[in-house]
C-alpha atoms as a PDB file:
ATOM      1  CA  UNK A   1      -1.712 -42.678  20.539  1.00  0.00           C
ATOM      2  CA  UNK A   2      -0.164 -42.111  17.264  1.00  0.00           C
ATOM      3  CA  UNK A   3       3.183 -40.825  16.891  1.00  0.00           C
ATOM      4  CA  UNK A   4       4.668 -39.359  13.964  1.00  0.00           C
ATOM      5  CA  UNK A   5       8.052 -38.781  13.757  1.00  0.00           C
ATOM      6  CA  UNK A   6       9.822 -36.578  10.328  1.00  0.00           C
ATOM      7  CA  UNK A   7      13.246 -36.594   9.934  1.00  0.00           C
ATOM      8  CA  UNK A   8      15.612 -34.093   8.111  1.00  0.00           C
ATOM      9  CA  UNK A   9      18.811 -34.233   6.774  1.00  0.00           C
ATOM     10  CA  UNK A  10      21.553 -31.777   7.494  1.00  0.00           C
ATOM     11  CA  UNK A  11      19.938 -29.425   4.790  1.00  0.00           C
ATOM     12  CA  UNK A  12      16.414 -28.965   6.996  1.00  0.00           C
ATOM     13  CA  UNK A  13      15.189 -31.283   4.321  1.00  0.00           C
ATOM     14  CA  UNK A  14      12.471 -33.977   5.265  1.00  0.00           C
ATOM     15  CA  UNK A  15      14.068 -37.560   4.617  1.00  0.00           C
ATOM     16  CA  UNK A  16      11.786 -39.400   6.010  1.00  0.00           C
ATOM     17  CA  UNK A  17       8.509 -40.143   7.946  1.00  0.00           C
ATOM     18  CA  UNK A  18       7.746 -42.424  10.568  1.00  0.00           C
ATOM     19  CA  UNK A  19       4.526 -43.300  12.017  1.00  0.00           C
ATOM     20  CA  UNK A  20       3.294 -46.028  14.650  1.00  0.00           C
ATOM     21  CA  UNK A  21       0.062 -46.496  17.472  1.00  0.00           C
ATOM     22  CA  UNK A  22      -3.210 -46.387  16.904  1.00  0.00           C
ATOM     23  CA  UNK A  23      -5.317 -43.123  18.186  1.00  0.00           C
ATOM     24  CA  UNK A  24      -7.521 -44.810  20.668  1.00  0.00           C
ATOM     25  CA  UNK A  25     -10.549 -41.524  19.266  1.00  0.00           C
ATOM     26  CA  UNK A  26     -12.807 -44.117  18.666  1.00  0.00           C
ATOM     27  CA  UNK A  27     -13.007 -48.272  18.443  1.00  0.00           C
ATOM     28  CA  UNK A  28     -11.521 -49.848  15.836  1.00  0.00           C
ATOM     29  CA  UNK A  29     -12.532 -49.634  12.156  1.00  0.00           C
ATOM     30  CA  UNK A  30     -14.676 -46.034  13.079  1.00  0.00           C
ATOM     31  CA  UNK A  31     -11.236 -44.055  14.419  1.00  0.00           C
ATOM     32  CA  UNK A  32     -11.257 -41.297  12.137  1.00  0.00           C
ATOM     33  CA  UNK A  33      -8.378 -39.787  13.746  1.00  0.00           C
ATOM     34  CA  UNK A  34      -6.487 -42.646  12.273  1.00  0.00           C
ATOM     35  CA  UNK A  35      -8.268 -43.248   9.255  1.00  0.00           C
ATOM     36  CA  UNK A  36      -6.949 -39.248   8.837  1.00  0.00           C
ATOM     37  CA  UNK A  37      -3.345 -40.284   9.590  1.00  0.00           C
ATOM     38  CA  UNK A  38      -3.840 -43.048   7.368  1.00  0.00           C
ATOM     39  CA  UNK A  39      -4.612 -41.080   4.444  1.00  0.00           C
ATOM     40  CA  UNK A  40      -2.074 -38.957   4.537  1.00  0.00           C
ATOM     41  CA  UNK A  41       0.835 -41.474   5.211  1.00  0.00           C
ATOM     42  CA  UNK A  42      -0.661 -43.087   2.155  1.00  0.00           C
ATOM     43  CA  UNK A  43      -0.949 -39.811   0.006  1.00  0.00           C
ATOM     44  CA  UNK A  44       2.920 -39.446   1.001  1.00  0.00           C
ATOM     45  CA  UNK A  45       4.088 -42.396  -0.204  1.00  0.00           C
ATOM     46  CA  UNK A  46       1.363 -42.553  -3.528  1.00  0.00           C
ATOM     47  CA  UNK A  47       2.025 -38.772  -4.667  1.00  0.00           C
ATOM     48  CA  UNK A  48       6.084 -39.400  -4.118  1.00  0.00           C
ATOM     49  CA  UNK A  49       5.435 -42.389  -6.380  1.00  0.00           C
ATOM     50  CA  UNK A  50       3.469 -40.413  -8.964  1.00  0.00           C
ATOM     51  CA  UNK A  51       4.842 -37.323  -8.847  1.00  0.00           C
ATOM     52  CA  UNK A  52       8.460 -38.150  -7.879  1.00  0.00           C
ATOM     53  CA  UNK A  53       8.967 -41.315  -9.530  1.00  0.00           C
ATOM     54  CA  UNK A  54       9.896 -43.184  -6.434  1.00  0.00           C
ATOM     55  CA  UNK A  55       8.961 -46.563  -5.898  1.00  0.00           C
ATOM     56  CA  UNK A  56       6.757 -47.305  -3.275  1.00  0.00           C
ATOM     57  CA  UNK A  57       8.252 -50.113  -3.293  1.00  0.00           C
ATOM     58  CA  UNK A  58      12.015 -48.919  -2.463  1.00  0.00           C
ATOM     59  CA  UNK A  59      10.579 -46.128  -0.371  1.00  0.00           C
ATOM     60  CA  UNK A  60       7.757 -47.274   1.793  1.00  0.00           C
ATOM     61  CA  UNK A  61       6.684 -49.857   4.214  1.00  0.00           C
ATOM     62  CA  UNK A  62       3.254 -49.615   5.324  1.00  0.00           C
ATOM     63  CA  UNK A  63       1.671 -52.154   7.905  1.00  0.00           C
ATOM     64  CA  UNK A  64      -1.867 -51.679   9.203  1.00  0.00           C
ATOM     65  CA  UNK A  65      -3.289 -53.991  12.243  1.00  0.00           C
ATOM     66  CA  UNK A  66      -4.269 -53.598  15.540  1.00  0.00           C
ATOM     67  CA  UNK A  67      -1.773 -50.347  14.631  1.00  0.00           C
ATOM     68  CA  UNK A  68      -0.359 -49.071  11.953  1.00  0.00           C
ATOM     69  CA  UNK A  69       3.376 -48.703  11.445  1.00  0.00           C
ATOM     70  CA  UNK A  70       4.697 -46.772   8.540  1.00  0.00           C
ATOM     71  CA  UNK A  71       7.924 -45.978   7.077  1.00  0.00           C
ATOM     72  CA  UNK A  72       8.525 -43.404   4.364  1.00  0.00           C
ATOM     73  CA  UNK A  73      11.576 -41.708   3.125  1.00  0.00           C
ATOM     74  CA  UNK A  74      13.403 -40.182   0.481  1.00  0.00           C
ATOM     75  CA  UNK A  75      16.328 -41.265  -0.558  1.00  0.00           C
ATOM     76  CA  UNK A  76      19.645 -38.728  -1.099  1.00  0.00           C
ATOM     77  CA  UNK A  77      19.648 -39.185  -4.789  1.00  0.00           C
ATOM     78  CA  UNK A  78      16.222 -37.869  -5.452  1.00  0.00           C
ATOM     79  CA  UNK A  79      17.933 -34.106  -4.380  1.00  0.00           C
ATOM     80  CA  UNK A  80      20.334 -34.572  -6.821  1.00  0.00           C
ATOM     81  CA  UNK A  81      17.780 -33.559  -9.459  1.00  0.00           C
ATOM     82  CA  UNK A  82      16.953 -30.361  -7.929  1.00  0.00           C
ATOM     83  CA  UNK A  83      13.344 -29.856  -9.350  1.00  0.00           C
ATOM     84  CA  UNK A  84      12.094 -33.092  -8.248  1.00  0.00           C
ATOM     85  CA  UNK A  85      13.907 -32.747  -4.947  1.00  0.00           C
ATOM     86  CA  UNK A  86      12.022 -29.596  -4.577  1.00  0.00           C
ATOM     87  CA  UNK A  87       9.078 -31.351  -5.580  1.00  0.00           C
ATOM     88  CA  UNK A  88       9.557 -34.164  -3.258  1.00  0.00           C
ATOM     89  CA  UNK A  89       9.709 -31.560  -0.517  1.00  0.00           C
ATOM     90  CA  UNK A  90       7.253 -29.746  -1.208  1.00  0.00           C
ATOM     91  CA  UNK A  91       5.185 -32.837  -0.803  1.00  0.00           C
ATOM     92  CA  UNK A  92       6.757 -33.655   2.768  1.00  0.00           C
ATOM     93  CA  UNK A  93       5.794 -30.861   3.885  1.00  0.00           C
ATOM     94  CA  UNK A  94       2.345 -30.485   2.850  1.00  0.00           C
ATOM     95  CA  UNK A  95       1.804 -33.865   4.874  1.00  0.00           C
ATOM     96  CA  UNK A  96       3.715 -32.594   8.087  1.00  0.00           C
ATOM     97  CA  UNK A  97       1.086 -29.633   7.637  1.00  0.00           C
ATOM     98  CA  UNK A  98      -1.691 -32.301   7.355  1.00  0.00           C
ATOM     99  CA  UNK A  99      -0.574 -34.304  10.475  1.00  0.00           C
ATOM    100  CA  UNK A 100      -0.070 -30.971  12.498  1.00  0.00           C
ATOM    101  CA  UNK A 101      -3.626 -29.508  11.704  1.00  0.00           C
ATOM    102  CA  UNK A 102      -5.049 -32.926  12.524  1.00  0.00           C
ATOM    103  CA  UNK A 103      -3.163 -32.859  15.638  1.00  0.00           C
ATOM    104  CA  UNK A 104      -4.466 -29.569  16.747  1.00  0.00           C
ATOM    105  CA  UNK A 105      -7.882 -30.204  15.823  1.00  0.00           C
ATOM    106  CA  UNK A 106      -8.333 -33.831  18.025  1.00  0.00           C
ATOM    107  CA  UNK A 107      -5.611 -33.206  20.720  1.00  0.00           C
ATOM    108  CA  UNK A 108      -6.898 -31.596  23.652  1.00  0.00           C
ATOM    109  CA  UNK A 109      -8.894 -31.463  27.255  1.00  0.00           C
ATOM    110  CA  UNK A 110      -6.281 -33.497  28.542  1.00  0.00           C
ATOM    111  CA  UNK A 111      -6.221 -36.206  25.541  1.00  0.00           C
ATOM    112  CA  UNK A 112      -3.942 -36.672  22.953  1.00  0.00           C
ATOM    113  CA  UNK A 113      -4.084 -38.975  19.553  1.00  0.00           C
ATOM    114  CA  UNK A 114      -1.383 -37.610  17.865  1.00  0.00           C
ATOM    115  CA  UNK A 115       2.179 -36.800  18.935  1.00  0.00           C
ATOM    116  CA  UNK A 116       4.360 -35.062  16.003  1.00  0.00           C
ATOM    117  CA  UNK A 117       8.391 -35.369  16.603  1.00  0.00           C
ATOM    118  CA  UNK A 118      10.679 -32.968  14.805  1.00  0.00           C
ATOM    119  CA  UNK A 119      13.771 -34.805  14.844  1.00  0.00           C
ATOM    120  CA  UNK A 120      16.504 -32.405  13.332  1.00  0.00           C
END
């Protein structure tokens, strides 16, 4: 199973998203339930890069084997600019959407490939 975990700071804002497992849908290298969490970790970390200006390097750790364990998270000082802040957010939260409607569509009759925590 994969579990993704978003964190939020004290604000409700998202911080940071963590994600680990492997899906177990299919075998390996056809799992398109993690080939779907896989894009969207990536399109986190890529569009906070490109649209946010944060380095993927300072902000992301991405590691894909047997399973994938990912890191991503926004640092304090990107809110101190408010627009990109917002922007960054906005972002975050579009992905949480993503992994939730992925999760709803693939979880089910007793299995489950994707467990979302909400750590507040």
């Amino acid at each position: 199973m994969i579990t993704v975990k978003f964190v939020r700071d004290d604000s409700r804002r998202i911080t940071g998203v963590f994600m680990n497992g492997h899906a177990g849908y299919s075998e390996e290298g056809s799992d398109i339930v993690c080939a779907g969490a896989s894009t969207l970790i990536y399109t986190l970390a890529n569009s906070l890069e490109t649209i946010c200006g944060l380095s993927t390097d300072d902000s992301s750790n991405i590691v894909e084997g047997d399973d994938v364990s990912a890191e991503v998270t926004i640092p304090q000082w990107v809110f101190a600019d408010e627009a990109k802040g917002d922007r960054a957010q906005v972002i975050a939260e579009t992905i949480r959407t993503g992994f939730i409607t992925l999760a709803s569509s693939v979880n089910g009759d007793g299995e489950q490939y994707i467990n979302i925590i909400e750590d507040n």
